[in-house]
Protein backbone atom coordinates (compact mmCIF):
# COMPACT_ATOMS: atom_id res chain seq x y z
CA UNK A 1 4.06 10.60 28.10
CA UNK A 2 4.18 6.79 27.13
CA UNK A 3 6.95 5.23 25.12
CA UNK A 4 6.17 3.56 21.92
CA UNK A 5 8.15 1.08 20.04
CA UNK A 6 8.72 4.26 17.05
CA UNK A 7 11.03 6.09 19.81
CA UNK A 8 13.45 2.66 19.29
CA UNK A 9 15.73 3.64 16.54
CA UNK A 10 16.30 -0.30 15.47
CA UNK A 11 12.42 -0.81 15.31
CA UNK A 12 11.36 2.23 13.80
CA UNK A 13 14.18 1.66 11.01
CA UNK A 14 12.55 -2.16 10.81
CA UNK A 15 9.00 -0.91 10.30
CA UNK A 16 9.88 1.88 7.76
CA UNK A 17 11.68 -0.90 6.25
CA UNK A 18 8.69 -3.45 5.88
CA UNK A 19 6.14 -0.42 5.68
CA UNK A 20 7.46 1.68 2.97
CA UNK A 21 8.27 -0.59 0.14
CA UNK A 22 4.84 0.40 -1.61
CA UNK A 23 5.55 4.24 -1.08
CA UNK A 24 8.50 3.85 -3.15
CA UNK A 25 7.62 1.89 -5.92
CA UNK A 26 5.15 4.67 -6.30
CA UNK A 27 7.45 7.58 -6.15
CA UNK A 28 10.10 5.84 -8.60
CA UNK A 29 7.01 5.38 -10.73
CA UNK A 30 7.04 1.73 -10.80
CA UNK A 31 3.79 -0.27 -10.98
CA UNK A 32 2.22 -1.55 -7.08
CA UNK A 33 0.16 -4.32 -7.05
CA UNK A 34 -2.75 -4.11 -3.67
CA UNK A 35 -5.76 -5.99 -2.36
CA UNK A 36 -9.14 -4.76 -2.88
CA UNK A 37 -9.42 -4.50 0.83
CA UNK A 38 -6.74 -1.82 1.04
CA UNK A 39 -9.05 0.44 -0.42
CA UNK A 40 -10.94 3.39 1.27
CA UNK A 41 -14.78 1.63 2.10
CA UNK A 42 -15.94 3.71 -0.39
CA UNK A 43 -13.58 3.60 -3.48
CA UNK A 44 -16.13 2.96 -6.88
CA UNK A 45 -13.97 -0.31 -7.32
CA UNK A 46 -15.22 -2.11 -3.78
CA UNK A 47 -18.03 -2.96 -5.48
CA UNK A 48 -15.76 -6.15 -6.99
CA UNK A 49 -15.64 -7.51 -3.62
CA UNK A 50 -12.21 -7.47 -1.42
CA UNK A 51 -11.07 -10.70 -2.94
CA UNK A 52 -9.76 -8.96 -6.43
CA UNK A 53 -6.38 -7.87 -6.47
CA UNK A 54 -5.42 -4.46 -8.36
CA UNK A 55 -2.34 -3.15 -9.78
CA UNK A 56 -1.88 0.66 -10.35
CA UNK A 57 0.35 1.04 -13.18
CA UNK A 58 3.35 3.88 -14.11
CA UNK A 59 0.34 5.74 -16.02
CA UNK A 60 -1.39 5.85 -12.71
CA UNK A 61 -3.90 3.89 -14.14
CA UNK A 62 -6.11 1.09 -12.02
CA UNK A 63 -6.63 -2.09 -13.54
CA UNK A 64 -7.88 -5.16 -12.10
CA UNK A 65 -5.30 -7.73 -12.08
CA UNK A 66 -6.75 -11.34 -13.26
């Protein structure tokens, strides 16, 4: 089996640290603010382009951000 970085308690902790901020403004119900090209390929709201930046709010609700 190989080793991966994860299996290094001080990285792992680093990369949940850097990787998880937008999973918990989202389950503390805050508003997260994303890039259009952090969508799914074929989300209706590509069609802005992947230069428009979102912000899904505490409602849940997608607005563009201008």
């Amino acid at each position: 089996m190989a080793a991966t970085l994860a299996e290094d308690p001080e990285w792992s902790a680093q990369a949940w640290e850097q990787l998880s901020h937008s999973v918990d403004q989202l389950t503390s119900g805050e508003a997260y603010r994303f890039h259009a090209f952090e969508l799914p390929e074929d989300h209706p709201a590509c069609v802005l382009g992947v230069d428009v930046d979102f912000i899904l709010d505490e409602e849940d609700v997608l607005r563009v951000v201008s």
